[in-house]
PDB file of N, CA and C in Angstrom:
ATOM      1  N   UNK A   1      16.913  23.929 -18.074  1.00  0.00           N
ATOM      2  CA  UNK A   1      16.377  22.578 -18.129  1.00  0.00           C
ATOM      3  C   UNK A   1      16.680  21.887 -16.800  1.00  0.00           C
ATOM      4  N   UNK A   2      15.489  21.174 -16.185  1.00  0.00           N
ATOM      5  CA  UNK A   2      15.763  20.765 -14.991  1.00  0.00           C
ATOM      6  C   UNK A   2      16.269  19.116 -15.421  1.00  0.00           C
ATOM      7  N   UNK A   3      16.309  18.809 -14.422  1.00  0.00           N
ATOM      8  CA  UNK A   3      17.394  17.314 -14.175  1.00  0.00           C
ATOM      9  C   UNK A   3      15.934  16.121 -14.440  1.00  0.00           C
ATOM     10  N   UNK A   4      14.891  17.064 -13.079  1.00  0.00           N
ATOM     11  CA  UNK A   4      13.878  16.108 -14.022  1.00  0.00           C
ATOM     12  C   UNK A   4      13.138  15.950 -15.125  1.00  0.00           C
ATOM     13  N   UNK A   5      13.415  16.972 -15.816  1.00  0.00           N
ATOM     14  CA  UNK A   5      12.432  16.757 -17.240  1.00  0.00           C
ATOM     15  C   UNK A   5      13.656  16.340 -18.233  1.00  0.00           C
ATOM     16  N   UNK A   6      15.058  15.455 -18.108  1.00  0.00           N
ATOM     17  CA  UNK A   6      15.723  14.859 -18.574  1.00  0.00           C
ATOM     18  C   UNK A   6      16.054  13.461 -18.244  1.00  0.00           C
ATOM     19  N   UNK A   7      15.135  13.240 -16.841  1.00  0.00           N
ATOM     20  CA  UNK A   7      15.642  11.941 -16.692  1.00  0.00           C
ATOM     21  C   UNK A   7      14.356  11.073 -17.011  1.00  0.00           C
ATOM     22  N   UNK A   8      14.563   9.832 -17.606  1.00  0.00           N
ATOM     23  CA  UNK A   8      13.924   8.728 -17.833  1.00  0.00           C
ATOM     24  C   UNK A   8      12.755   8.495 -17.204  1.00  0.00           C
ATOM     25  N   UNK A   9      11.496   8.448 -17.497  1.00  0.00           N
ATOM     26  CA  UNK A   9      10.763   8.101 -16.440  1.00  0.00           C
ATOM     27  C   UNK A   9      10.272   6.432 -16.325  1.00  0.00           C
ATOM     28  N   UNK A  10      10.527   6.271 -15.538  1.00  0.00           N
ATOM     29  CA  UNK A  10      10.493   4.906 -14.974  1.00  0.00           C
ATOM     30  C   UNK A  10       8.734   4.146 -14.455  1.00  0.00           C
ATOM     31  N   UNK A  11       7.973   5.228 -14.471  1.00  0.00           N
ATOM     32  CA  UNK A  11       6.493   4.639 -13.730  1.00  0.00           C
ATOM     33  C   UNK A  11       6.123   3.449 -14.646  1.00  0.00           C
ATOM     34  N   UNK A  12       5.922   3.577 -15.455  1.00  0.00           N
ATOM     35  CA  UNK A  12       6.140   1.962 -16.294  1.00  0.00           C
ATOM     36  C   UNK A  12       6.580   0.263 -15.544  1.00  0.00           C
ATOM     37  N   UNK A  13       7.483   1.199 -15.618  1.00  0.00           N
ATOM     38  CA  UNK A  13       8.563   0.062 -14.984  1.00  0.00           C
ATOM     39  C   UNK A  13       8.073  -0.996 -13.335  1.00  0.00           C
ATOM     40  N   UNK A  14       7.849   0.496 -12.698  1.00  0.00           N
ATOM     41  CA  UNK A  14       7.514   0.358 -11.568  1.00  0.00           C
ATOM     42  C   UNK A  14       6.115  -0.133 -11.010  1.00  0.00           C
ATOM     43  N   UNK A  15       5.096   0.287 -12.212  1.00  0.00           N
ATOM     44  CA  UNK A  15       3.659  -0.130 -11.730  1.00  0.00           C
ATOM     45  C   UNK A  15       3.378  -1.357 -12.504  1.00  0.00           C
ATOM     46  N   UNK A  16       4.009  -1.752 -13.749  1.00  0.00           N
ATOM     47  CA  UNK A  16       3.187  -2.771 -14.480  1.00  0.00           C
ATOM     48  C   UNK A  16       4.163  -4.048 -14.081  1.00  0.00           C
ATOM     49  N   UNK A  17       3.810  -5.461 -13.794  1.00  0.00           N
ATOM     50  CA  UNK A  17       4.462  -6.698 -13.701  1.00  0.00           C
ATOM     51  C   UNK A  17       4.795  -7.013 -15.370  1.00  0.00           C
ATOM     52  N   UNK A  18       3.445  -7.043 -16.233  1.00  0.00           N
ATOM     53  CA  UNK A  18       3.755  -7.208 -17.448  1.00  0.00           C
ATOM     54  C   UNK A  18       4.910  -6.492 -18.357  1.00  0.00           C
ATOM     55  N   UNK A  19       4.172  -4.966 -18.144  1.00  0.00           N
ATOM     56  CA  UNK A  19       5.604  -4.653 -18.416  1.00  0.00           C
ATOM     57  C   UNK A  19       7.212  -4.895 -18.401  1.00  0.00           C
ATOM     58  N   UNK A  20       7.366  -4.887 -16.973  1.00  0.00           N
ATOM     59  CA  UNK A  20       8.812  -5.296 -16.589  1.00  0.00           C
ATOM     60  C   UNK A  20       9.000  -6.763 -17.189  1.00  0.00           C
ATOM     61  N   UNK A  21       8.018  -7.658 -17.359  1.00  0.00           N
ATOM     62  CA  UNK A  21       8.411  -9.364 -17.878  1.00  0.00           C
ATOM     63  C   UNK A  21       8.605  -8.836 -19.605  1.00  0.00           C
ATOM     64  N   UNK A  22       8.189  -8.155 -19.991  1.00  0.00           N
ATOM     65  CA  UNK A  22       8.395  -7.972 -21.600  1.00  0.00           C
ATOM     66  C   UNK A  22       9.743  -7.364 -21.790  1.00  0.00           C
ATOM     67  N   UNK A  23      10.198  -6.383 -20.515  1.00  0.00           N
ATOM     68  CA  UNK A  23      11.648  -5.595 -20.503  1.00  0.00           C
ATOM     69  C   UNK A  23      12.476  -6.429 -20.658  1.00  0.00           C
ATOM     70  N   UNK A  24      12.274  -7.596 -19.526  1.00  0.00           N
ATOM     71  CA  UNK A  24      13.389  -8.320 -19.111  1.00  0.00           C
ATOM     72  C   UNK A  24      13.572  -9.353 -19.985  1.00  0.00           C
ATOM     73  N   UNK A  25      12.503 -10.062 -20.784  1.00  0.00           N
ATOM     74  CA  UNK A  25      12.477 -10.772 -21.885  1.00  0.00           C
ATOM     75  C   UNK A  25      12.964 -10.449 -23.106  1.00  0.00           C
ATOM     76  N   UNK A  26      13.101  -9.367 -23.201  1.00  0.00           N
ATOM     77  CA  UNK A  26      13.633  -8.438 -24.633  1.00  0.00           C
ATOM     78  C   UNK A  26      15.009  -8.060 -24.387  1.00  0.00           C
ATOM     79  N   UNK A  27      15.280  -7.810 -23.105  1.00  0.00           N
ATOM     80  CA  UNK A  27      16.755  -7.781 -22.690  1.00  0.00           C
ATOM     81  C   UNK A  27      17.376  -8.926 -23.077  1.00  0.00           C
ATOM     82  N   UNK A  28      16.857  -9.970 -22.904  1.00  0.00           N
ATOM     83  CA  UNK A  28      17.603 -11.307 -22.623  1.00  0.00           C
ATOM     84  C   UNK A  28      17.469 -12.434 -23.906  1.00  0.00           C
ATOM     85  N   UNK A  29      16.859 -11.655 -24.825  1.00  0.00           N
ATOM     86  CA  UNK A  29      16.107 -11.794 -26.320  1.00  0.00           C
ATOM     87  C   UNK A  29      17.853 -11.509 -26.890  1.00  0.00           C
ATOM     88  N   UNK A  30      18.155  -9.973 -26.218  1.00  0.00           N
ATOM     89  CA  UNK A  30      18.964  -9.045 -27.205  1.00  0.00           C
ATOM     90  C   UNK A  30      20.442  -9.718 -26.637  1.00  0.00           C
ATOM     91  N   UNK A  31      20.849  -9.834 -25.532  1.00  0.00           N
ATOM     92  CA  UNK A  31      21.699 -10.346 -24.962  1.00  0.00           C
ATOM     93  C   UNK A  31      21.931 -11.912 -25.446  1.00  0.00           C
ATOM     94  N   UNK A  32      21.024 -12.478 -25.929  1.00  0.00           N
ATOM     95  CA  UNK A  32      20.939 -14.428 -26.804  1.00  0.00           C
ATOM     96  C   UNK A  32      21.512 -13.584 -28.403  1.00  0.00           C
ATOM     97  N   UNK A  33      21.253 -12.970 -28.911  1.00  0.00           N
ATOM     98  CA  UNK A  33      21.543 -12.359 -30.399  1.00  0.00           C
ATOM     99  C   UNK A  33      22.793 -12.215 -30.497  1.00  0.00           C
ATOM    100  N   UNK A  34      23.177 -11.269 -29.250  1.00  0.00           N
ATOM    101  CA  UNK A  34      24.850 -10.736 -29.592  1.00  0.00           C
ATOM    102  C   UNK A  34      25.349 -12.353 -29.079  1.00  0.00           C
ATOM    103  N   UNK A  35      25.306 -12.391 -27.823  1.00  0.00           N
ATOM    104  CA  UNK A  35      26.455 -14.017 -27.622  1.00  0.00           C
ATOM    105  C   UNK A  35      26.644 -14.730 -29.468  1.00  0.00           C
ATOM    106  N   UNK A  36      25.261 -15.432 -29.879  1.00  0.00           N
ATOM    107  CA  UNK A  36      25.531 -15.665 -30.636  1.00  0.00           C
ATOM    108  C   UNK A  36      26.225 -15.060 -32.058  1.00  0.00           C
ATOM    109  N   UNK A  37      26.081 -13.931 -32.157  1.00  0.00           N
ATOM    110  CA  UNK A  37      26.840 -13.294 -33.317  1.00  0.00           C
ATOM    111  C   UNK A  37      28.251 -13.533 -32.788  1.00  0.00           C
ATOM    112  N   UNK A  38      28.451 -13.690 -31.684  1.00  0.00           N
ATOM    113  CA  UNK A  38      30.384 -13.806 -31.361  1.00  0.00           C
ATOM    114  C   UNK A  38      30.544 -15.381 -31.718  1.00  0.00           C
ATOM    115  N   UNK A  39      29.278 -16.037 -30.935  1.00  0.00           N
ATOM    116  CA  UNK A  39      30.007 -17.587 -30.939  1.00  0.00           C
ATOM    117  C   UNK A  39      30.063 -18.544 -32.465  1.00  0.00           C
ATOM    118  N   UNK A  40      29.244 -18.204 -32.943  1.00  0.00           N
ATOM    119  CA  UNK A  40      29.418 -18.859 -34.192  1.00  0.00           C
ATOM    120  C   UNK A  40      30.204 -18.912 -34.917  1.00  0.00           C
ATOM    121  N   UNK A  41      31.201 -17.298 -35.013  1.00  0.00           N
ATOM    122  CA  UNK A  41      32.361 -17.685 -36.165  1.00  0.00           C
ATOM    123  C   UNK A  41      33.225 -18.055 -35.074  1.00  0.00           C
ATOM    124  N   UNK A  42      33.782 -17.618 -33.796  1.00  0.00           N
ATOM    125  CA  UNK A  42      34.437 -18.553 -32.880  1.00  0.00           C
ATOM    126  C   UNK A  42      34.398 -20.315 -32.753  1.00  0.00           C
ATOM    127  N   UNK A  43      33.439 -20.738 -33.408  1.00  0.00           N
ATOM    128  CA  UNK A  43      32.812 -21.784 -32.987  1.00  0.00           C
ATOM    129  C   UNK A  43      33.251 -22.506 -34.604  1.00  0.00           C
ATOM    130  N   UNK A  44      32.819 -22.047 -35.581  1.00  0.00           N
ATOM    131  CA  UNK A  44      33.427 -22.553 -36.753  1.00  0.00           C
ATOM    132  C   UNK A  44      34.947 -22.268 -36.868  1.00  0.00           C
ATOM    133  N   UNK A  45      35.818 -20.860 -36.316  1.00  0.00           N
ATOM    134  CA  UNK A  45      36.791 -21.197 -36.760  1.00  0.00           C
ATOM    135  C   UNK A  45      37.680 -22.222 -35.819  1.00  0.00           C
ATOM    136  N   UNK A  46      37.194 -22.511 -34.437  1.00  0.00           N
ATOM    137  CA  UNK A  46      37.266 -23.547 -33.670  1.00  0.00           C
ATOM    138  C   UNK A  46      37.211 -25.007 -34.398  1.00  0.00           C
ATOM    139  N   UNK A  47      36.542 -25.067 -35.382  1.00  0.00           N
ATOM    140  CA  UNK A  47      36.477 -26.544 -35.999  1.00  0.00           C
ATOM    141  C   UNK A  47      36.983 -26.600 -37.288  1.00  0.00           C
ATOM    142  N   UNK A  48      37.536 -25.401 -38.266  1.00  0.00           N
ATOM    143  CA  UNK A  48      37.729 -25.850 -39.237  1.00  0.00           C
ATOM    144  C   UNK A  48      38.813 -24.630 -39.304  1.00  0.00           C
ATOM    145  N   UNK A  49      39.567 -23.975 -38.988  1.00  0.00           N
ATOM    146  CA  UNK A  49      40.992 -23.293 -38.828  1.00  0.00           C
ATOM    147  C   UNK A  49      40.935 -22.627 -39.759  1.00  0.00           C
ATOM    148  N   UNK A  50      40.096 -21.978 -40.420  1.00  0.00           N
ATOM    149  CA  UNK A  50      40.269 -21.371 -41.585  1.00  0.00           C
ATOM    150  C   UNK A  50      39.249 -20.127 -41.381  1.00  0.00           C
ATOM    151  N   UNK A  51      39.940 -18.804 -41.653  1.00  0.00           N
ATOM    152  CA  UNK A  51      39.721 -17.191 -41.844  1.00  0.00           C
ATOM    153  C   UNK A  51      38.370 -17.791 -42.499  1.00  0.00           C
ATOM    154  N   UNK A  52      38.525 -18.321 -44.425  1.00  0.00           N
ATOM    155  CA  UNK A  52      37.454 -18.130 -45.182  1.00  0.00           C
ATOM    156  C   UNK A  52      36.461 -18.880 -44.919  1.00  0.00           C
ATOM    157  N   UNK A  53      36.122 -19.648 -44.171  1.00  0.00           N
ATOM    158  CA  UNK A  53      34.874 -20.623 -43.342  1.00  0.00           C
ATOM    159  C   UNK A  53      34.518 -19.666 -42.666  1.00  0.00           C
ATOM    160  N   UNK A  54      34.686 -18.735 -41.935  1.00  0.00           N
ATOM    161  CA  UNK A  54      34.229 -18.137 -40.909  1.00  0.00           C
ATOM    162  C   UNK A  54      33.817 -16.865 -41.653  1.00  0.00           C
ATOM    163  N   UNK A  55      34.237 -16.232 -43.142  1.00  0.00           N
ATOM    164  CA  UNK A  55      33.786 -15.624 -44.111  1.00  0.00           C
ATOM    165  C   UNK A  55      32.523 -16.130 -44.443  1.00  0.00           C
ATOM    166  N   UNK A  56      32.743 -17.461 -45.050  1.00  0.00           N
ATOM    167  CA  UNK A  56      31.578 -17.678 -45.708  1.00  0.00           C
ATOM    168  C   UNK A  56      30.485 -17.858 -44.902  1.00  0.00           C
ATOM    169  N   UNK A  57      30.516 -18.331 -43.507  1.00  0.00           N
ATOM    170  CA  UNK A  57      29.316 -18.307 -42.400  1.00  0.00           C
ATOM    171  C   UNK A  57      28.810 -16.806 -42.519  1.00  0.00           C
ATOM    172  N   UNK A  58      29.450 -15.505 -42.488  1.00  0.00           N
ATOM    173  CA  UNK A  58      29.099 -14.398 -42.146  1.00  0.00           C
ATOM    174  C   UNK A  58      28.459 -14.068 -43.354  1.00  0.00           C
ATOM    175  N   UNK A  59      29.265 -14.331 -44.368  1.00  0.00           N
ATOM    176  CA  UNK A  59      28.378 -14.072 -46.271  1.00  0.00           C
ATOM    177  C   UNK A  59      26.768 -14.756 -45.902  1.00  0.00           C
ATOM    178  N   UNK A  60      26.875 -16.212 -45.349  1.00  0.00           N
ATOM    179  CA  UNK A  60      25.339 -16.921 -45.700  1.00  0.00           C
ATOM    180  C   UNK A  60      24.400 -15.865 -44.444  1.00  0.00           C
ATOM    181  N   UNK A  61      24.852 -15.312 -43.296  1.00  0.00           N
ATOM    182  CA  UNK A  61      23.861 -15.026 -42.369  1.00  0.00           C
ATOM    183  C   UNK A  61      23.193 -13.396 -42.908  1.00  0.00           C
ATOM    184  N   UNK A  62      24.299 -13.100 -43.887  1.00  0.00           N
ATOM    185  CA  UNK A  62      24.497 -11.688 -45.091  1.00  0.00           C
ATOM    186  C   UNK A  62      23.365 -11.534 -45.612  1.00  0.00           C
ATOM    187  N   UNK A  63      23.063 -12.691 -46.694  1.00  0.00           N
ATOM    188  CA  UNK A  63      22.821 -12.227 -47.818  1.00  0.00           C
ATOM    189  C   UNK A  63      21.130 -12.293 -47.685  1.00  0.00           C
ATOM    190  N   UNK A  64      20.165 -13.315 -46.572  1.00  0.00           N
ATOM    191  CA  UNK A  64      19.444 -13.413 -46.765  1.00  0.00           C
ATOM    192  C   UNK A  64      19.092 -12.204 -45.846  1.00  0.00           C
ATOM    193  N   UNK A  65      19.709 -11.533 -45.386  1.00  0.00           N
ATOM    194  CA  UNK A  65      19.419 -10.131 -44.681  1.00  0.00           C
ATOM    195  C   UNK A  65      18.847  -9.135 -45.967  1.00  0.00           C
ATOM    196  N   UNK A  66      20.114  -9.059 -46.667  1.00  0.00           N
ATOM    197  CA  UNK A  66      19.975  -7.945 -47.623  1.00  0.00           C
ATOM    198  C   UNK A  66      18.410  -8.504 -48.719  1.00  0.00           C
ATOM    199  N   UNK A  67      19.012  -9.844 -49.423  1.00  0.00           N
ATOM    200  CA  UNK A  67      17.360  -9.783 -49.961  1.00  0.00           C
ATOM    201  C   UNK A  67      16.389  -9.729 -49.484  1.00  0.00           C
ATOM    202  N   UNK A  68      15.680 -10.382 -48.730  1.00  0.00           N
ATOM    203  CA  UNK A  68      14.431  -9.731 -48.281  1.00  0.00           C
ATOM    204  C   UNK A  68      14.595  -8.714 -47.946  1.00  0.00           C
ATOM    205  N   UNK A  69      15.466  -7.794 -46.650  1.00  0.00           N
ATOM    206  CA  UNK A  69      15.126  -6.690 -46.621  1.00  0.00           C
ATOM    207  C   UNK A  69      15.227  -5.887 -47.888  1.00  0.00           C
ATOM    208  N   UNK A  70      15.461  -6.268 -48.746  1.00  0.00           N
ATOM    209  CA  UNK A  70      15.244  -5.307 -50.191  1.00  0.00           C
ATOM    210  C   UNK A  70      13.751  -5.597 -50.342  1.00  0.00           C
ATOM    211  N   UNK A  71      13.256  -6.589 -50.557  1.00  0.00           N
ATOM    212  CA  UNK A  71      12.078  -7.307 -50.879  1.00  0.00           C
ATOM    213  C   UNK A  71      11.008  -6.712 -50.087  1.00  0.00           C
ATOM    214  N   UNK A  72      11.711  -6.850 -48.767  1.00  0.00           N
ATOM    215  CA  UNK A  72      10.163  -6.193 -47.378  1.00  0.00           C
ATOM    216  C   UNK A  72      10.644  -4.998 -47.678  1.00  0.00           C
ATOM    217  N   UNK A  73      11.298  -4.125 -47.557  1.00  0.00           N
ATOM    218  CA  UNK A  73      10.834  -2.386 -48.365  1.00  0.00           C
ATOM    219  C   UNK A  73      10.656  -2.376 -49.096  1.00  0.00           C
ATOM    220  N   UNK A  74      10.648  -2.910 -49.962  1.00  0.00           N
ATOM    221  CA  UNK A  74       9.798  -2.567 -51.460  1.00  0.00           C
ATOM    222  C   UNK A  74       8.348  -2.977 -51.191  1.00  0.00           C
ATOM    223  N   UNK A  75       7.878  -3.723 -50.468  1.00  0.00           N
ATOM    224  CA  UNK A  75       6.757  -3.867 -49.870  1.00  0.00           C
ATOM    225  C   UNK A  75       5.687  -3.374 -49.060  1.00  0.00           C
ATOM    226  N   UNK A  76       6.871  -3.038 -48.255  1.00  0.00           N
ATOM    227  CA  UNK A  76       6.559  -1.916 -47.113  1.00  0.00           C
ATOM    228  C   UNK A  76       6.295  -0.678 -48.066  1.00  0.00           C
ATOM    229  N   UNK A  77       6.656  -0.200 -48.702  1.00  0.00           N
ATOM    230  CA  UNK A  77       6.600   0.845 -49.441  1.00  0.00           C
ATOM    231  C   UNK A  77       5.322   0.912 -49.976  1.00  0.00           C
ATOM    232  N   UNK A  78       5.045  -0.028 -50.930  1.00  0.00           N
ATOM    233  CA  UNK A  78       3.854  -0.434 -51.672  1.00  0.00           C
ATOM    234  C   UNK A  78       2.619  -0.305 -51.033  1.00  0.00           C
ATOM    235  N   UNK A  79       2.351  -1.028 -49.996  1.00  0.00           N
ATOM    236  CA  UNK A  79       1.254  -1.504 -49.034  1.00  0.00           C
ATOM    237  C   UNK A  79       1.188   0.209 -47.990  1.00  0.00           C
ATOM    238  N   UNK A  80      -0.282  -0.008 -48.280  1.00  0.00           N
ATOM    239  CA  UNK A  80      -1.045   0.342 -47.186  1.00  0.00           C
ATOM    240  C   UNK A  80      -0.308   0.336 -46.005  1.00  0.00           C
ATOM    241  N   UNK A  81       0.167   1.368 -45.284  1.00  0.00           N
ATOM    242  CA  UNK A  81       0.485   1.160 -43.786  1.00  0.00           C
ATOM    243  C   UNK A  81      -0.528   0.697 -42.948  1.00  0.00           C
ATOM    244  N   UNK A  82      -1.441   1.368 -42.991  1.00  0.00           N
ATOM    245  CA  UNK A  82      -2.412   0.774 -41.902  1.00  0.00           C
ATOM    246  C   UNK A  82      -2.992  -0.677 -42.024  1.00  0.00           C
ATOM    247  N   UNK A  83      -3.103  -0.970 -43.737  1.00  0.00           N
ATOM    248  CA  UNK A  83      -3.476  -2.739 -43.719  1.00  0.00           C
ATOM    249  C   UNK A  83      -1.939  -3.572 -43.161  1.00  0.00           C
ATOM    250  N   UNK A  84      -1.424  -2.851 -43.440  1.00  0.00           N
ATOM    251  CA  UNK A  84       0.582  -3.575 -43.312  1.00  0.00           C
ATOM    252  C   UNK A  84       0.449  -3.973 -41.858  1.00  0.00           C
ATOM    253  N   UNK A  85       0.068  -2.801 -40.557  1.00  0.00           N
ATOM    254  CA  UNK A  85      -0.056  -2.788 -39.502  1.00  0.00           C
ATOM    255  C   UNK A  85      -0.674  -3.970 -38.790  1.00  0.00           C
TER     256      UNK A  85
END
């Protein structure tokens, strides 16, 4: 196996402007997500000194994860992929 048919190819990158603005936007999309997953319970237990406040913030950002995503696969499941699409 050569070195180049393992490395990344980049022409993408390099020929499209659009492209690279959607990279760098999605980078910086993903990089706003994590900060905030740190700052918020930092940020509540900053104001209210308490372990279980900073529980219950993580329970509420929880739960509406798990139901719908129960809800959208069971959906997803159901439906037509290609009308879903």
């Amino acid at each position: 196996m050569s070195l180049r048919g393992a490395a990344l190819d980049l022409t993408p990158l390099r020929q499209s402007a659009p492209y690279r603005r959607l990279l760098f936007g999605d980078a910086v999309s993903v990089i706003g997500t994590q900060v905030t997953t740190v700052a918020i319970p930092i940020q509540v237990y900053a104001q209210t000194r308490s372990a279980a406040a900073v529980g219950l913030v993580g329970l509420a950002g929880l739960v509406p994860l798990i139901v719908f995503g129960l809800y959208g696969g069971a959906i997803a499941d159901a439906v037509d992929r290609r009308r879903l699409v």
